[in-house]
PDB file of N, CA and C in Angstrom:
ATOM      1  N   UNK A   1      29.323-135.858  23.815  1.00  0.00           N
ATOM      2  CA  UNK A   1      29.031-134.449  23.811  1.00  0.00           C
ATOM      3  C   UNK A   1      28.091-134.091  22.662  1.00  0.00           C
ATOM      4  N   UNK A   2      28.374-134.725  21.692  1.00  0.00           N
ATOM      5  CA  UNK A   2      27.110-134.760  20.247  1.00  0.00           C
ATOM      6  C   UNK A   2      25.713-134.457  20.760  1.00  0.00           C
ATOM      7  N   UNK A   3      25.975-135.414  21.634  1.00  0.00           N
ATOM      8  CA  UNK A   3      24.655-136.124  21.968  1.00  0.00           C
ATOM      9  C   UNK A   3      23.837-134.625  23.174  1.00  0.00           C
ATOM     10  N   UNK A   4      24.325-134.701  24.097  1.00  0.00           N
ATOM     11  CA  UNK A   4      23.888-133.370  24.566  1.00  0.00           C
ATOM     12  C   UNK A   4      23.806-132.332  23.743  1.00  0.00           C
ATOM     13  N   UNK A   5      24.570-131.702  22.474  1.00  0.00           N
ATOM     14  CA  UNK A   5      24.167-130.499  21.361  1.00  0.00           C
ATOM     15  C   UNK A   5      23.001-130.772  20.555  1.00  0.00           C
ATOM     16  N   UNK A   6      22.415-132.068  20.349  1.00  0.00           N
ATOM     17  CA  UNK A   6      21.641-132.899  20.230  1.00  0.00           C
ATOM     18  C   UNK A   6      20.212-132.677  20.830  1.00  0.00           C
ATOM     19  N   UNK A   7      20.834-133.042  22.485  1.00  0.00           N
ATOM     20  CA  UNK A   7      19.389-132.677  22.941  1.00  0.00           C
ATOM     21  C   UNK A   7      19.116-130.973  23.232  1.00  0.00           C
ATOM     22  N   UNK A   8      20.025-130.760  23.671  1.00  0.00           N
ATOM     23  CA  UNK A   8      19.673-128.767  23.835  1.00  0.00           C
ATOM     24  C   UNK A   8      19.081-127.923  22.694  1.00  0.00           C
ATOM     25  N   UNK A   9      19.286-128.673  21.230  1.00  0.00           N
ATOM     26  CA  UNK A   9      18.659-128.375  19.610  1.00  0.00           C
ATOM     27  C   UNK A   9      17.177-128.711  20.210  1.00  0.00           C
ATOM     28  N   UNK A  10      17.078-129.814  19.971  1.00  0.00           N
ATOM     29  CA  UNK A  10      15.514-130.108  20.594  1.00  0.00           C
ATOM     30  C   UNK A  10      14.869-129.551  21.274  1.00  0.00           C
ATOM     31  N   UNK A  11      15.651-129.913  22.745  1.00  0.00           N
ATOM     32  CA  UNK A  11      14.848-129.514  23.573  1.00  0.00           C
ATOM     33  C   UNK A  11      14.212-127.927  23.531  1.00  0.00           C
ATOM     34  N   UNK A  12      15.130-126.909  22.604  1.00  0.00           N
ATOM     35  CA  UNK A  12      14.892-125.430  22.391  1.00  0.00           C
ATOM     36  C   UNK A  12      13.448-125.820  21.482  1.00  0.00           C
ATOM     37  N   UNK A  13      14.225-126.611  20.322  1.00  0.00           N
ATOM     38  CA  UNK A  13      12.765-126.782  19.167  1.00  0.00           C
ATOM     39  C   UNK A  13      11.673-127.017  19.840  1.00  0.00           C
ATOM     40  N   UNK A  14      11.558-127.923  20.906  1.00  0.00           N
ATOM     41  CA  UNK A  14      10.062-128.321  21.350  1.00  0.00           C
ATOM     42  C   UNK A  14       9.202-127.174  22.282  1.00  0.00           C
ATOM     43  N   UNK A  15      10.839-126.401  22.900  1.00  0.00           N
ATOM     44  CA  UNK A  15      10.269-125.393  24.118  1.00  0.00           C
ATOM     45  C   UNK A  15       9.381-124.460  22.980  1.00  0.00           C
ATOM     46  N   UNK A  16       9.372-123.683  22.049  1.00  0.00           N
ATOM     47  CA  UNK A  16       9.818-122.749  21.161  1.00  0.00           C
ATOM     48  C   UNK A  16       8.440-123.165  20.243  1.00  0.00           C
ATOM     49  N   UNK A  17       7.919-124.421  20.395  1.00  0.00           N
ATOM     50  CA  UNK A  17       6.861-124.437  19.110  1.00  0.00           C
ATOM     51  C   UNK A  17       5.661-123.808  19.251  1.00  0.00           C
ATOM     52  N   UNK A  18       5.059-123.973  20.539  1.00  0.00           N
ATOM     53  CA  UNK A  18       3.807-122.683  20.845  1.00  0.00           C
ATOM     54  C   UNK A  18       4.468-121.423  21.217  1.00  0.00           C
ATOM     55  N   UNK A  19       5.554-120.935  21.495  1.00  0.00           N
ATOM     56  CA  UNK A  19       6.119-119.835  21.237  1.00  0.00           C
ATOM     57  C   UNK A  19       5.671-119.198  22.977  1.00  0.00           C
ATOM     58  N   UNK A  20       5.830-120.163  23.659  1.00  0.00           N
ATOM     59  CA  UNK A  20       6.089-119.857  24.864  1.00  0.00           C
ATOM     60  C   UNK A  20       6.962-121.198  25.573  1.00  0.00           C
ATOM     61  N   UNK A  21       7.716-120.366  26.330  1.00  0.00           N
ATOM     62  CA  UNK A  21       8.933-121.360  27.088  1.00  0.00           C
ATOM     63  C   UNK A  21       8.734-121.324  28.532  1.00  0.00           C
ATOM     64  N   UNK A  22       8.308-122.228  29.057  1.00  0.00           N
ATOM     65  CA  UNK A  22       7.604-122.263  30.528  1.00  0.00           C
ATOM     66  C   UNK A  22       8.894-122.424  31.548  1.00  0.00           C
ATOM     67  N   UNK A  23       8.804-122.291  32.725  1.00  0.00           N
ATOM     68  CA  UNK A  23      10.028-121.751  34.011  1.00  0.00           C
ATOM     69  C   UNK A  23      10.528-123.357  33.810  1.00  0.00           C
ATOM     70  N   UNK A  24      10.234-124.300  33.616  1.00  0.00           N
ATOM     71  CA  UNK A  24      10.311-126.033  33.698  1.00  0.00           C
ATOM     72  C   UNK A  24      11.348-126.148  32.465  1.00  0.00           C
ATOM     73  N   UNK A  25      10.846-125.578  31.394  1.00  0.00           N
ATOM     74  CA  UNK A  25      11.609-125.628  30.444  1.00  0.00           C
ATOM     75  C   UNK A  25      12.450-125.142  30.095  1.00  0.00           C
ATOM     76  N   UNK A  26      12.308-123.688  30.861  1.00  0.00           N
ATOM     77  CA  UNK A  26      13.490-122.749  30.684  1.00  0.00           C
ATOM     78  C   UNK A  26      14.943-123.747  31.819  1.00  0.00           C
ATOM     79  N   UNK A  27      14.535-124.277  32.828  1.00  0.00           N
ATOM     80  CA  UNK A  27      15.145-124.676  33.587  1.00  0.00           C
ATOM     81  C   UNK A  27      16.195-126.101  33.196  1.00  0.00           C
ATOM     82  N   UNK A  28      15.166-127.100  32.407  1.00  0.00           N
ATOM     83  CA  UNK A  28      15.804-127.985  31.901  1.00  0.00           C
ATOM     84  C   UNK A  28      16.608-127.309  30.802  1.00  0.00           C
ATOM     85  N   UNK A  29      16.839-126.296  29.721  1.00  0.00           N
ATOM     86  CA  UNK A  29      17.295-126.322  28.869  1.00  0.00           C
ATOM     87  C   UNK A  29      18.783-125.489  29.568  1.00  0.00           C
ATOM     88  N   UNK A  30      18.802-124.667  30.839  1.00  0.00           N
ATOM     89  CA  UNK A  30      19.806-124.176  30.745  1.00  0.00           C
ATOM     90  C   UNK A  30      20.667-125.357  31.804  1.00  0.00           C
ATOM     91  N   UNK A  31      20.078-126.445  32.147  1.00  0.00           N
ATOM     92  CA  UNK A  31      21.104-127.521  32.974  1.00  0.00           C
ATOM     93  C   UNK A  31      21.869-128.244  31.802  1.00  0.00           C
ATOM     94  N   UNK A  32      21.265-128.235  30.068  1.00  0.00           N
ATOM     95  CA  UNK A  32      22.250-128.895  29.486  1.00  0.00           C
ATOM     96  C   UNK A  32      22.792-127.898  29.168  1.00  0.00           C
ATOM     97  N   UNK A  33      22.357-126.571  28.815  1.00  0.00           N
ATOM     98  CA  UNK A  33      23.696-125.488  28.397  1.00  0.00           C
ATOM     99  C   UNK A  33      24.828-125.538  29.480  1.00  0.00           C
ATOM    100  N   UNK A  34      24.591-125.505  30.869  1.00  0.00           N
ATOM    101  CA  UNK A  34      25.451-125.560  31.860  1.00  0.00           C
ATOM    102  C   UNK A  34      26.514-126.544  31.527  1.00  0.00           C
ATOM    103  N   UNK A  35      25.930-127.852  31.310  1.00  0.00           N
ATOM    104  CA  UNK A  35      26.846-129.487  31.242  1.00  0.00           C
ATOM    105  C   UNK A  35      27.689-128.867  29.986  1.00  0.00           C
ATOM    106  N   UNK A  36      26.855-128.751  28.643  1.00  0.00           N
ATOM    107  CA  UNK A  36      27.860-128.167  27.640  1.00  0.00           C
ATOM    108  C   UNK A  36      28.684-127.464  27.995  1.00  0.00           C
ATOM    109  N   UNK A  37      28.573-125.913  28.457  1.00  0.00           N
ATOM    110  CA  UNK A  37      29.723-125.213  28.587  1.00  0.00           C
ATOM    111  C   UNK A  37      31.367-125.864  29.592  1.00  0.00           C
ATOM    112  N   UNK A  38      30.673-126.709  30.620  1.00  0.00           N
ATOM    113  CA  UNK A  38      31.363-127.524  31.502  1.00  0.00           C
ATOM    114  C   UNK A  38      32.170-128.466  30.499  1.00  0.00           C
ATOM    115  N   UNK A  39      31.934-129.395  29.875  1.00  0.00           N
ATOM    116  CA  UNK A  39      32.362-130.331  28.738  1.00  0.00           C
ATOM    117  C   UNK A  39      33.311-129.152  27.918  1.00  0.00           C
ATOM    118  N   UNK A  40      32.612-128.236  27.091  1.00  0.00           N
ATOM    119  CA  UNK A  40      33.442-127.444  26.719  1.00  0.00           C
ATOM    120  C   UNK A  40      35.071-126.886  27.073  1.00  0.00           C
ATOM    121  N   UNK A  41      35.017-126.652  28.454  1.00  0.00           N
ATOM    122  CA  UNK A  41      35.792-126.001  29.001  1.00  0.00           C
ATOM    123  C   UNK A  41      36.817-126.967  29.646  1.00  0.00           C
ATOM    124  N   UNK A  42      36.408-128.247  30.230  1.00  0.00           N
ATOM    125  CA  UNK A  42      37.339-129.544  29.872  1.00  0.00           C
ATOM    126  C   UNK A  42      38.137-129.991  28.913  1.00  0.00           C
ATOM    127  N   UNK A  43      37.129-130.096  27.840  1.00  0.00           N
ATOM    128  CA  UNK A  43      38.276-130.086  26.429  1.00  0.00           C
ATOM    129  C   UNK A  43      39.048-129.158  26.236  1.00  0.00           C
ATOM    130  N   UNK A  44      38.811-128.246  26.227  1.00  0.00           N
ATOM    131  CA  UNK A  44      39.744-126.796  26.155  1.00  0.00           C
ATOM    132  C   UNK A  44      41.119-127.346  26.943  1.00  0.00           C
ATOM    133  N   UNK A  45      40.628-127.486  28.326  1.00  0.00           N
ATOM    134  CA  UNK A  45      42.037-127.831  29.178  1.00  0.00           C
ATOM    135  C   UNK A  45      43.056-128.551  28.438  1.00  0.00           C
ATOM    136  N   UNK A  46      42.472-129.679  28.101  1.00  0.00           N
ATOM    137  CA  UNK A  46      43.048-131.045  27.839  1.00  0.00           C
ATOM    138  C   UNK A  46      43.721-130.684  26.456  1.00  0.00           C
ATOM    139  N   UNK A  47      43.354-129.937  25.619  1.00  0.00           N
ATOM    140  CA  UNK A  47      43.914-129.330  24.194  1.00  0.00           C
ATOM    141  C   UNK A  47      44.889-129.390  24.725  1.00  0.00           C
TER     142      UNK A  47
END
């Protein structure tokens, strides 16, 4: 799970450096927010 908070840091940093975030990028970045919140909400259970 590191590892995905990992890439969603990035992947924002790289979307974010010309200070435009294209529909491609907007798209990849919210499939790992999706997986995170999913992972998230697993562990939660399992607590």
């Amino acid at each position: 799970m590191i590892l995905l908070h990992l890439c969603l840091a990035q992947g924002q940093k790289i979307a974010q450096m010309d200070g435009v975030v294209t529909p491609e990028q907007a798209q990849v970045l919210a499939l790992i927010n999706a997986k995170l919140n999913t992972s998230i909400s697993r562990e939660t259970q399992l607590v």
